[in-house]
N, C-alpha and C. Protein backbone atom coordinates (compact mmCIF):
# COMPACT_ATOMS: atom_id res chain seq x y z
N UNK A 1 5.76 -161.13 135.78
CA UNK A 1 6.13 -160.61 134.48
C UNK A 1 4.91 -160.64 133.56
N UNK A 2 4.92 -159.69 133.21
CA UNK A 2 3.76 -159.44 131.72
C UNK A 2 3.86 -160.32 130.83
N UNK A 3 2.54 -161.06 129.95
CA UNK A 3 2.72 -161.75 129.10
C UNK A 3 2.78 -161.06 127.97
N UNK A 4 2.54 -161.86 126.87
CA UNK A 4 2.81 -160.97 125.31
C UNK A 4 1.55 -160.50 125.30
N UNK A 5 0.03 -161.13 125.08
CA UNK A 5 -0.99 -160.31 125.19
C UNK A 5 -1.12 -159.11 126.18
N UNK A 6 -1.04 -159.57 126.82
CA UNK A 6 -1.34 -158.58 127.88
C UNK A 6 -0.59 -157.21 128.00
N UNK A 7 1.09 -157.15 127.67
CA UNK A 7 1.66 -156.15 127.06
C UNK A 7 1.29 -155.45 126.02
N UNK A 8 0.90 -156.42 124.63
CA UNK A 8 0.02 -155.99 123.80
C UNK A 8 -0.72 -154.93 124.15
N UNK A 9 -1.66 -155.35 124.75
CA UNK A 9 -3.08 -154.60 124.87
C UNK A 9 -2.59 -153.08 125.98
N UNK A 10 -1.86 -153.52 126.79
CA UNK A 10 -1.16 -152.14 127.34
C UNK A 10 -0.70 -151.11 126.80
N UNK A 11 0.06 -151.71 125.53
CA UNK A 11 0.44 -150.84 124.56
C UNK A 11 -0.24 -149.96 123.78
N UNK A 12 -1.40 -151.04 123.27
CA UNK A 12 -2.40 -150.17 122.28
C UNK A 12 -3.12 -149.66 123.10
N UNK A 13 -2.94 -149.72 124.31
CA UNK A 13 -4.15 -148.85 125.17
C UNK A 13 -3.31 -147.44 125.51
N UNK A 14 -2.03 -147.68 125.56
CA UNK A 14 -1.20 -146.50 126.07
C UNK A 14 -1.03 -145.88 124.48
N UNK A 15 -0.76 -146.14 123.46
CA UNK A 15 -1.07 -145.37 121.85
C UNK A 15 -1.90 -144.76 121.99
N UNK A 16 -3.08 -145.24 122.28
CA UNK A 16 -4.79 -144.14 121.86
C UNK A 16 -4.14 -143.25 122.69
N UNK A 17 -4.09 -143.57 123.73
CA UNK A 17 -3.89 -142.34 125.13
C UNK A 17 -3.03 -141.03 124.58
N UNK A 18 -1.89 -141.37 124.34
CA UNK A 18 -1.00 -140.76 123.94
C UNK A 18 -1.26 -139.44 122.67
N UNK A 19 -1.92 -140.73 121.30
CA UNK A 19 -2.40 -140.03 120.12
C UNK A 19 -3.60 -138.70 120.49
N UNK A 20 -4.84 -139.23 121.59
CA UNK A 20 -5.77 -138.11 121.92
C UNK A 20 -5.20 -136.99 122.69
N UNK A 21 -3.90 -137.14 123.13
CA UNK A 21 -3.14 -135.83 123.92
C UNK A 21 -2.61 -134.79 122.52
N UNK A 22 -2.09 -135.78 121.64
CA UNK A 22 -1.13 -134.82 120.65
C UNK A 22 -2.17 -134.46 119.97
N UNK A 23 -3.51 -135.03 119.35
CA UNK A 23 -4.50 -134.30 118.50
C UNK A 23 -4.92 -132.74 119.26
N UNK A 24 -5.17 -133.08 120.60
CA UNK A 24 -5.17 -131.53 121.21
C UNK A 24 -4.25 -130.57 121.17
N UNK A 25 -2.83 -130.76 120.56
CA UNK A 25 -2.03 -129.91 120.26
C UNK A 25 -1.74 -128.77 119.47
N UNK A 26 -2.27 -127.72 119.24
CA UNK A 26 -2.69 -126.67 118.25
C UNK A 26 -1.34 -126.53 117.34
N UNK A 27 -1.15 -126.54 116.16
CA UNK A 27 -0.13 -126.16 115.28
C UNK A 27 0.54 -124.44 115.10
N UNK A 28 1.41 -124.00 114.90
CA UNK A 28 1.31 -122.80 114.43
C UNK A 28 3.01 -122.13 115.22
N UNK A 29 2.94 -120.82 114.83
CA UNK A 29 4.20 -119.89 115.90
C UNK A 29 3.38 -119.51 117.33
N UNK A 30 4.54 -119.46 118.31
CA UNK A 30 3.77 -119.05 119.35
C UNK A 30 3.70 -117.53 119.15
N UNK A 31 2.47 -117.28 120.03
CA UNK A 31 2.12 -116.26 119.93
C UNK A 31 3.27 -115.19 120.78
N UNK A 32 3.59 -113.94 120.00
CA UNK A 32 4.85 -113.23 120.42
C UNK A 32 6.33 -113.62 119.62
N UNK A 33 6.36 -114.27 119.19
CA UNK A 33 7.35 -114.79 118.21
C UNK A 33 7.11 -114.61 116.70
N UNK A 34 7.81 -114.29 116.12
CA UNK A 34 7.99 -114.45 114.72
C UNK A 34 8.66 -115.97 113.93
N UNK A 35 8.46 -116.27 113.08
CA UNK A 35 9.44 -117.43 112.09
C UNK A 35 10.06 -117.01 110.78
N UNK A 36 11.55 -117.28 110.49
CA UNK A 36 11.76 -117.33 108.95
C UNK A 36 12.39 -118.89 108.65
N UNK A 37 12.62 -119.01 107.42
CA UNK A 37 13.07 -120.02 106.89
C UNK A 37 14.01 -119.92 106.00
N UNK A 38 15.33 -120.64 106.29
CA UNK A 38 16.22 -120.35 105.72
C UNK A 38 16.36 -122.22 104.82
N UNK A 39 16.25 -121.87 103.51
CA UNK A 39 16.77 -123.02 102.86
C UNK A 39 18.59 -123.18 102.77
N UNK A 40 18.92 -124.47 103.13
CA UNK A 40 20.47 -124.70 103.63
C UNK A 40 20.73 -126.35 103.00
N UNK A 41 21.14 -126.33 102.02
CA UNK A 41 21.13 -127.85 101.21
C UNK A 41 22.72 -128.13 101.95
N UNK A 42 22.35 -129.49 102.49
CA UNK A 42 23.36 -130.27 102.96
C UNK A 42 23.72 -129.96 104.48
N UNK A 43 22.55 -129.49 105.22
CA UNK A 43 22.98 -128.97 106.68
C UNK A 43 23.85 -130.33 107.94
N UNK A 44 24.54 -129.99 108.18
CA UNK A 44 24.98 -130.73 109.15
C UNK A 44 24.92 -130.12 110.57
N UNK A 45 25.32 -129.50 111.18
CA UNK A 45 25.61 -128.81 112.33
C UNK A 45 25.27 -127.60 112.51
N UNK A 46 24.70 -126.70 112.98
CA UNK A 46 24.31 -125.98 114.01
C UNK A 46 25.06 -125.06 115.32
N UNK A 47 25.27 -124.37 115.59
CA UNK A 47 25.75 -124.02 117.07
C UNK A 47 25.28 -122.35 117.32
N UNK A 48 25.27 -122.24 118.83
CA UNK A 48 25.27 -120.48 119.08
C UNK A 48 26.11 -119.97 119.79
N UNK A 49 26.43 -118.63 119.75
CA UNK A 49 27.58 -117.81 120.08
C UNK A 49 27.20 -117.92 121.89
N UNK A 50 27.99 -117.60 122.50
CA UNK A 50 27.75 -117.80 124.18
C UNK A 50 27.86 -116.12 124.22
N UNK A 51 28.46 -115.38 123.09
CA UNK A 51 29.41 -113.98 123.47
C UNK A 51 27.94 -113.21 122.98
N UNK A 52 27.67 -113.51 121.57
CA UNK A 52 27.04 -113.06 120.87
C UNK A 52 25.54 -113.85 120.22
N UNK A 53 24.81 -113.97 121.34
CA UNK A 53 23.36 -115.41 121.34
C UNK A 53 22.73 -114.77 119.90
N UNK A 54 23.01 -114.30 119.28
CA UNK A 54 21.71 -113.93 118.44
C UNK A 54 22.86 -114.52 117.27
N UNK A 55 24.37 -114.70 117.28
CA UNK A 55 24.55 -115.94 116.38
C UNK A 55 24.56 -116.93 115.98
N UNK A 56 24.39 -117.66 115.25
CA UNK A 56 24.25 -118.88 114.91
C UNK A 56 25.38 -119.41 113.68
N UNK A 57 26.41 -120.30 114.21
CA UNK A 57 27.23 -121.13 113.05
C UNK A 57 26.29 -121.91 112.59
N UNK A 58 26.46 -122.06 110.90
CA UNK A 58 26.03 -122.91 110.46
C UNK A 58 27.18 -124.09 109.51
N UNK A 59 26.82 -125.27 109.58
CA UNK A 59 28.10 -126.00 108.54
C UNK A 59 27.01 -126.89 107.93
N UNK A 60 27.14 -126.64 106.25
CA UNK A 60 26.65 -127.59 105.65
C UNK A 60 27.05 -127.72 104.51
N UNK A 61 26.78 -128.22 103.38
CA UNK A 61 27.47 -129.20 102.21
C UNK A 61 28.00 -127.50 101.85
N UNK A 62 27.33 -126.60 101.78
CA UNK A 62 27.61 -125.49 101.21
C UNK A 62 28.89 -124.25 101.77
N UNK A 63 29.11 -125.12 102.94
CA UNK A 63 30.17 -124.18 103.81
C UNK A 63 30.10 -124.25 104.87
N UNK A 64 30.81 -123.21 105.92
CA UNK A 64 30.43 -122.35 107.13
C UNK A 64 29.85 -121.02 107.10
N UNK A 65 28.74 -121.25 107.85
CA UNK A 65 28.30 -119.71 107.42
C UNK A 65 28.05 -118.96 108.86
N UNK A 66 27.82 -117.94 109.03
CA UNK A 66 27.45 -117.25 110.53
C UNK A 66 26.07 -116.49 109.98
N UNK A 67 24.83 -117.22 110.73
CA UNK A 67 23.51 -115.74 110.60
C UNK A 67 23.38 -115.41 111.64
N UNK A 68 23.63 -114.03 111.36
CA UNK A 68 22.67 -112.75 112.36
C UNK A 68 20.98 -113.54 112.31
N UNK A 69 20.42 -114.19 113.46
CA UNK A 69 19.20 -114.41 113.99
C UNK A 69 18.12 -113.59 114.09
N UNK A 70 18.66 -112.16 114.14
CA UNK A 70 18.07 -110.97 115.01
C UNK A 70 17.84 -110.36 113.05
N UNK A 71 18.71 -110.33 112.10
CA UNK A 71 18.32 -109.62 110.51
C UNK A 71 18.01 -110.69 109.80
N UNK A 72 18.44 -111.99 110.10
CA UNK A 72 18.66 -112.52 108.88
C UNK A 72 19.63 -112.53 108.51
N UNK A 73 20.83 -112.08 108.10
CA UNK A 73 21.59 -111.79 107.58
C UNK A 73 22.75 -112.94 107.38
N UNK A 74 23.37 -113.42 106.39
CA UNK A 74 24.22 -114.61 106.17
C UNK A 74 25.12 -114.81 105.72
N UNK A 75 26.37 -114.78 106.09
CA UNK A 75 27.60 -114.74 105.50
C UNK A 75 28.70 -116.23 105.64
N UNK A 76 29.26 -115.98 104.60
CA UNK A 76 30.37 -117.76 104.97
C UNK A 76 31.45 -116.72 105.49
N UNK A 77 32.31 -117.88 106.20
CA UNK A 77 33.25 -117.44 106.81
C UNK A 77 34.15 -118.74 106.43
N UNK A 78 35.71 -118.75 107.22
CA UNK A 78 36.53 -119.74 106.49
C UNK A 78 35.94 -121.11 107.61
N UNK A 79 35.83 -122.05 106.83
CA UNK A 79 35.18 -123.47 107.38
C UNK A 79 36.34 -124.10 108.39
N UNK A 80 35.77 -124.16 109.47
CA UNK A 80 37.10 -124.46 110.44
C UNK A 80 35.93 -125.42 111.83
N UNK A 81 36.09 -126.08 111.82
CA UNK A 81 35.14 -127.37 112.71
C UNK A 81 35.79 -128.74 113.21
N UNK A 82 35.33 -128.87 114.05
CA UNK A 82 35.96 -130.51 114.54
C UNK A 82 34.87 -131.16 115.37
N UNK A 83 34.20 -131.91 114.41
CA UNK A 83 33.49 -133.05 114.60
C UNK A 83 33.69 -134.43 115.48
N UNK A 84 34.76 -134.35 116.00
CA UNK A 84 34.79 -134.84 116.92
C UNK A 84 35.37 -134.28 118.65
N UNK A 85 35.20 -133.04 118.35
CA UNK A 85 35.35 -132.09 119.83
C UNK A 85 33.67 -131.51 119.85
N UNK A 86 33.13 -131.44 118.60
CA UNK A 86 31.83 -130.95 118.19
C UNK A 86 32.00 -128.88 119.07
N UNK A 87 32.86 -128.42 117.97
CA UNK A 87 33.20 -127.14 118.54
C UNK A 87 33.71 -126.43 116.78
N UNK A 88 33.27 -125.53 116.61
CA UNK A 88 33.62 -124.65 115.13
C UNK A 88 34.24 -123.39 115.97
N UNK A 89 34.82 -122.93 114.91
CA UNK A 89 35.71 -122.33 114.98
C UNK A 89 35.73 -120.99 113.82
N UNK A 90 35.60 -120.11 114.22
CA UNK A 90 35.62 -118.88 113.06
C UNK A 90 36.23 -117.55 113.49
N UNK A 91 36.43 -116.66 112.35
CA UNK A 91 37.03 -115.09 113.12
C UNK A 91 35.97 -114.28 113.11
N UNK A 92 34.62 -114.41 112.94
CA UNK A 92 33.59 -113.80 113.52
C UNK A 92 33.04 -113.72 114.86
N UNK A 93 33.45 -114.38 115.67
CA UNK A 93 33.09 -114.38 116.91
C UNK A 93 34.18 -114.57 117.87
N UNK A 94 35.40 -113.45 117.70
CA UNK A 94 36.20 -113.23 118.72
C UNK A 94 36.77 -114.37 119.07
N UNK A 95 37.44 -115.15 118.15
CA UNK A 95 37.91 -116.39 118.17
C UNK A 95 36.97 -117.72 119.17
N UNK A 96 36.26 -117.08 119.45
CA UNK A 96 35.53 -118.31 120.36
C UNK A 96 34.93 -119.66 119.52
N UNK A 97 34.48 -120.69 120.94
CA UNK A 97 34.58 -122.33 120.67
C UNK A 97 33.13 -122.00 120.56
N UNK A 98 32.55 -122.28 119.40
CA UNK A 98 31.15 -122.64 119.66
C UNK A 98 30.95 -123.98 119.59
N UNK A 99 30.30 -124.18 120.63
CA UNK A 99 29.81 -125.93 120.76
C UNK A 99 28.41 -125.99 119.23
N UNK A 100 28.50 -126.99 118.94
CA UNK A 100 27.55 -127.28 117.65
C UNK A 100 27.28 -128.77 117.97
N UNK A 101 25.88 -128.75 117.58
CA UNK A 101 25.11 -130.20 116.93
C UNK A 101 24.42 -130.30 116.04
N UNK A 102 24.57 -131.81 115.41
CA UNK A 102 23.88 -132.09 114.59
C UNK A 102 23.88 -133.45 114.53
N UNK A 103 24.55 -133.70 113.04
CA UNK A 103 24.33 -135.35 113.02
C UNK A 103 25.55 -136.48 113.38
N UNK A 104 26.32 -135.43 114.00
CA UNK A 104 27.44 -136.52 114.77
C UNK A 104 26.86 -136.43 116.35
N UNK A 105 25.93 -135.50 116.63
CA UNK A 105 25.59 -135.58 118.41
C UNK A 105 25.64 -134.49 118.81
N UNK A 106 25.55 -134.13 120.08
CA UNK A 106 25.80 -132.50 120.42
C UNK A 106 24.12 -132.57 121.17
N UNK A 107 23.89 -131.30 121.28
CA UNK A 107 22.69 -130.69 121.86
C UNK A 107 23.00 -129.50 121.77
N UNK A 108 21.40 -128.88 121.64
CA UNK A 108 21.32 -127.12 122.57
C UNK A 108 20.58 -126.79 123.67
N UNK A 109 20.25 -125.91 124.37
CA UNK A 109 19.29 -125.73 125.16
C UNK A 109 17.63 -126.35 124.93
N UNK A 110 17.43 -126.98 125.44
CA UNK A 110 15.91 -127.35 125.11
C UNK A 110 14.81 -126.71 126.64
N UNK A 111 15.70 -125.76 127.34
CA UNK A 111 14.97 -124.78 127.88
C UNK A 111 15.44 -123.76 127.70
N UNK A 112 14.16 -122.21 128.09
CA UNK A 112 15.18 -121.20 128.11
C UNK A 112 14.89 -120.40 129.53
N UNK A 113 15.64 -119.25 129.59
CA UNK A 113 15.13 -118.93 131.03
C UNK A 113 13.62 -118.43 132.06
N UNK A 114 12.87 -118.04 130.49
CA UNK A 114 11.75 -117.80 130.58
C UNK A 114 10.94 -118.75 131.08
N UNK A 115 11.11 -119.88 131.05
CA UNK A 115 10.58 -121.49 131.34
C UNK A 115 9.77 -121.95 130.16
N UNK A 116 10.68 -121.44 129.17
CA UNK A 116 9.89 -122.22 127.58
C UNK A 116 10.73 -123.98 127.71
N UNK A 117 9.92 -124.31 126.72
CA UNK A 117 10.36 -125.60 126.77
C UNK A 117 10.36 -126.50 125.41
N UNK A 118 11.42 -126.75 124.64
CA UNK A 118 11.11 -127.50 122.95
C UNK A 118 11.40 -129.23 123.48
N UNK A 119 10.47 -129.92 122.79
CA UNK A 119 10.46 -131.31 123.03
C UNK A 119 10.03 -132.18 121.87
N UNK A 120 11.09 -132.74 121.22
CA UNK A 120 10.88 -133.93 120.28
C UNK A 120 10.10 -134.81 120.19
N UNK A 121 9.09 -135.28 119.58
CA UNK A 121 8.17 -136.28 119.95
C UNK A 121 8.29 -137.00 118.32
N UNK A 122 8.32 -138.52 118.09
CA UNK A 122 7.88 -139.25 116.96
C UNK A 122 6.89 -140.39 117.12
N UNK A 123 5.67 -140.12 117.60
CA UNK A 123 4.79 -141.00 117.66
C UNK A 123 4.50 -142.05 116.55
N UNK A 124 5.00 -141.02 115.17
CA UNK A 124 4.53 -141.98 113.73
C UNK A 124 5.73 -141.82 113.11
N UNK A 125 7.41 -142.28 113.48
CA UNK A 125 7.83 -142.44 113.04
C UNK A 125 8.06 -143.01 111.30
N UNK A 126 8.69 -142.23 110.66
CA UNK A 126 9.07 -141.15 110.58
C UNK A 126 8.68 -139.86 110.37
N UNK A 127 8.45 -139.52 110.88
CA UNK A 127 7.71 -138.37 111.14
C UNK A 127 8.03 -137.53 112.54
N UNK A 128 8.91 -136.41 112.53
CA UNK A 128 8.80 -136.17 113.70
C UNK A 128 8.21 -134.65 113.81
N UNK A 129 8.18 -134.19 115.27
CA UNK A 129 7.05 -132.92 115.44
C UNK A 129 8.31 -132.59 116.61
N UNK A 130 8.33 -131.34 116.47
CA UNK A 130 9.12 -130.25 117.48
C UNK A 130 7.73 -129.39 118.33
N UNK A 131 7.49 -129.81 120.03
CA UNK A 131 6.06 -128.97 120.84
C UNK A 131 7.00 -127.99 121.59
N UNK A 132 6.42 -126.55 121.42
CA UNK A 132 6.59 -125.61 122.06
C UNK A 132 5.82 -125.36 123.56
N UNK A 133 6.57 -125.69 124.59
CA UNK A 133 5.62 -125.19 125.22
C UNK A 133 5.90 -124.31 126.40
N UNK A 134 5.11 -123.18 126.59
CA UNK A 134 5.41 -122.27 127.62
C UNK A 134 5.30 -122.20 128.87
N UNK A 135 6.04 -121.38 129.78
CA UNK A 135 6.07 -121.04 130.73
C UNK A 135 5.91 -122.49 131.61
N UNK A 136 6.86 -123.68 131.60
CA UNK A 136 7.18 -124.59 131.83
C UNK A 136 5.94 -125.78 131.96
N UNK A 137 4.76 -125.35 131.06
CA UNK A 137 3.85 -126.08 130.97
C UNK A 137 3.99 -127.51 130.37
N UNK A 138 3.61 -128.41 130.36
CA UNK A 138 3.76 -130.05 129.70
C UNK A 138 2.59 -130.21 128.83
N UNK A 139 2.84 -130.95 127.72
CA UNK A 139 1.97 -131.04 126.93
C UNK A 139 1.33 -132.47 127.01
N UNK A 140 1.71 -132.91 127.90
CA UNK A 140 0.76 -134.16 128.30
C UNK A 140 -0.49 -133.80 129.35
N UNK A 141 -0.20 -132.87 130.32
CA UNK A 141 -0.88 -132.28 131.23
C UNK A 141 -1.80 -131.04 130.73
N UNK A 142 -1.31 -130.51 129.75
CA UNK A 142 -1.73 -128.86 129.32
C UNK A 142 -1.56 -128.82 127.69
N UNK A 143 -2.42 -129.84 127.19
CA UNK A 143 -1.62 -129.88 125.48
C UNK A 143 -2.54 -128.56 124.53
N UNK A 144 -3.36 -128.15 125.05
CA UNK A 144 -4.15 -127.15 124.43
C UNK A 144 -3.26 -126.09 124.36
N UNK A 145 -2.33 -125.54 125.68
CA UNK A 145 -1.50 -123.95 125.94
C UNK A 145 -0.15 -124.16 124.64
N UNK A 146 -0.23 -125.56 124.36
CA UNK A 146 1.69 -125.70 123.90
C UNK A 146 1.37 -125.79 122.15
N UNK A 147 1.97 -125.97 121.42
CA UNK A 147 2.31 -125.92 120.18
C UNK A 147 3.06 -126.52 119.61
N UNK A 148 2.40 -126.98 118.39
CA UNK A 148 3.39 -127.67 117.76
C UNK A 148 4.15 -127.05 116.45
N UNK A 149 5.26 -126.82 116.88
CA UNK A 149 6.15 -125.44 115.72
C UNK A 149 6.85 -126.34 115.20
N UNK A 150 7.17 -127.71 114.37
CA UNK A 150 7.49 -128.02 113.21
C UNK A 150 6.83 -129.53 113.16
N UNK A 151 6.83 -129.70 112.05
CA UNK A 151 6.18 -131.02 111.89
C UNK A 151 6.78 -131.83 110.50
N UNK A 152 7.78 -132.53 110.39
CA UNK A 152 8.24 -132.71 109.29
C UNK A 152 9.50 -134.08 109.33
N UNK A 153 10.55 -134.26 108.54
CA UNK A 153 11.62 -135.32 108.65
C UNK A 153 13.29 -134.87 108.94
N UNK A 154 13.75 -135.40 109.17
CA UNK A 154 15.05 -135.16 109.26
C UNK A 154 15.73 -134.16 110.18
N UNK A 155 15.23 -133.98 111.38
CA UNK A 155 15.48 -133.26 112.42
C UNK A 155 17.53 -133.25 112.91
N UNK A 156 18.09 -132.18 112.63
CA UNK A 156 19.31 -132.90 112.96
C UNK A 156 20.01 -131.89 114.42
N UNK A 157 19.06 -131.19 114.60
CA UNK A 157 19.32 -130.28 115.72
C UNK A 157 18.04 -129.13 116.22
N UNK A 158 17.63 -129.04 117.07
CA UNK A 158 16.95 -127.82 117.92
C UNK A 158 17.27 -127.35 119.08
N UNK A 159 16.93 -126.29 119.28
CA UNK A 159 17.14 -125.25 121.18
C UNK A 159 17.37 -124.05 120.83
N UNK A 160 17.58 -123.80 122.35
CA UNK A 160 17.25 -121.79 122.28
C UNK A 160 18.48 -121.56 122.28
N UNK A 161 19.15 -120.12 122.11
CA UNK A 161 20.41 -119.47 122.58
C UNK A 161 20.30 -119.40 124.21
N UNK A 162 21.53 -119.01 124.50
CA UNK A 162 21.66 -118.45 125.54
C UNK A 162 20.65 -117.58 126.50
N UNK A 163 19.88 -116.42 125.42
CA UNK A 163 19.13 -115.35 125.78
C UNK A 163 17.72 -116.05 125.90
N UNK A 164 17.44 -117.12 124.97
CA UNK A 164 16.22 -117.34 125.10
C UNK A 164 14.94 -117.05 124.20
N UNK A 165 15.58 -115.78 123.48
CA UNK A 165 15.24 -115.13 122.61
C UNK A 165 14.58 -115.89 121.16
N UNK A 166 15.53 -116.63 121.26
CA UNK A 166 15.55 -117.32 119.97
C UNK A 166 15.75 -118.83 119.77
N UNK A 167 15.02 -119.38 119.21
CA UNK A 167 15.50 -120.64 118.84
C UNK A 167 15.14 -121.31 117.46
N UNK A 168 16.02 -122.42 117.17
CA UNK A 168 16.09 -122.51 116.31
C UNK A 168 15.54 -124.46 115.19
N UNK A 169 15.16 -124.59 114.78
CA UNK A 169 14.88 -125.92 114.26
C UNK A 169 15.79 -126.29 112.81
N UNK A 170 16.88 -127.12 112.71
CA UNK A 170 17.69 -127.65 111.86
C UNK A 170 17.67 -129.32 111.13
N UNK A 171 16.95 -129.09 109.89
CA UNK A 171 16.49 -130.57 108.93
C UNK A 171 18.01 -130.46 108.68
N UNK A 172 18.25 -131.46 107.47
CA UNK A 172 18.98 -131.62 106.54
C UNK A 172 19.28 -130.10 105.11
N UNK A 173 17.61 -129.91 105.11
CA UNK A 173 17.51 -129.38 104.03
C UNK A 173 17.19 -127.29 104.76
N UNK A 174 16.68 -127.44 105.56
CA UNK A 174 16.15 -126.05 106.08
C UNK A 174 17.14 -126.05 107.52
N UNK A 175 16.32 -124.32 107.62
CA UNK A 175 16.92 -123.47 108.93
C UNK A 175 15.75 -123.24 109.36
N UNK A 176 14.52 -123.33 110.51
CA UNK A 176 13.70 -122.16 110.81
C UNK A 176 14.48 -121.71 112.08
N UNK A 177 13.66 -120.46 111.92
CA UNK A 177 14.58 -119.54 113.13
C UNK A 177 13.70 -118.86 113.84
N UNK A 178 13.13 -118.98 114.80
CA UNK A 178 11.92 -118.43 115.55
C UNK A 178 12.55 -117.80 116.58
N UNK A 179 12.23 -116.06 116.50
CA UNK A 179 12.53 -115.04 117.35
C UNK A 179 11.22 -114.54 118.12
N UNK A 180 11.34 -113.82 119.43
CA UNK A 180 10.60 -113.59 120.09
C UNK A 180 10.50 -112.07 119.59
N UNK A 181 9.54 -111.46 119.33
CA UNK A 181 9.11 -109.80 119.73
C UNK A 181 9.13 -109.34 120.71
N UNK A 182 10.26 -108.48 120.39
CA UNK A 182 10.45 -107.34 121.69
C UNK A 182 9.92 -106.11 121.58
């Protein structure tokens, strides 16, 4: 068994290691993608259409809302959710269950079929960073190709739709919504 020094020093030796991988990490949108930002005070939950991937439920202090991903476009609809099935519920999307997460739990895709890949990292808690990286590359192995597409607090949901097309990053306070160019 490891002593306390000696763990110690493993540790701070495995930190540097770690920190000189993420400094090689270039910031920015990937290239072929676009970003917008949707300000959303009081966001809780998140979800996407399985019927219709380029929707997105949103539930936060301010309502339920459904955006078109693909315009922008944002409308409330009647607030209908269950936080503990973690599934919303609206008449915009052909009565269907959209699964949603946020800050009761849940997930989305954190691949898509293309072999993109979004991965949470908080090295300096609090502080966390959302790495993009493509074509199923690792950013421990390949941190120069991948990206780091958010960098900020209060992370309460990320992943792609269905299509792949799109994905999305959900604070407390914001929406970004990063679409691919077709």
């Amino acid at each position: 068994m490891l002593d306390l020094v000696e763990r110690e020093h493993k540790e701070k030796s495995n930190r540097k290691r770690i920190f000189k991988i993420i400094e090689q990490i270039p910031e920015g949108v990937p290239i072929g993608w676009e970003s917008r930002t949707l300000a959303v005070g009081g966001l809780t939950y998140i979800g996407f259409s399985e019927i219709h991937p380029e929707h997105l439920v949103c539930i936060s202090s301010q309502g339920q809302s459904l955006i078109d991903c693909a315009t922008g476009e944002k409308r409330y609809v009647e607030e209908l959710y269950d936080e503990d099935d973690l599934i919303a519920y609206f008449d915009g999307i052909d009565s269907e269950k959209v699964c949603i997460a946020g800050e009761g739990g849940g997930g989305l895709r954190h691949y898509s079929k293309a072999g993109n890949i979004l991965e949470q990292i908080s090295p300096i808690w609090p502080t966390q960073q959302i790495i993009f990286m493509p074509n199923y590359c690792s950013w421990w192995l390949s941190p120069k190709e991948c990206l780091i597409v958010f960098d900020g607090y209060e992370i309460k949901a990320y992943g792609f739709n269905k299509s792949g097309n799109i994905f999305v990053i959900a604070t407390s306070s914001d929406l970004i919504i990063f679409k691919k160019q077709l």
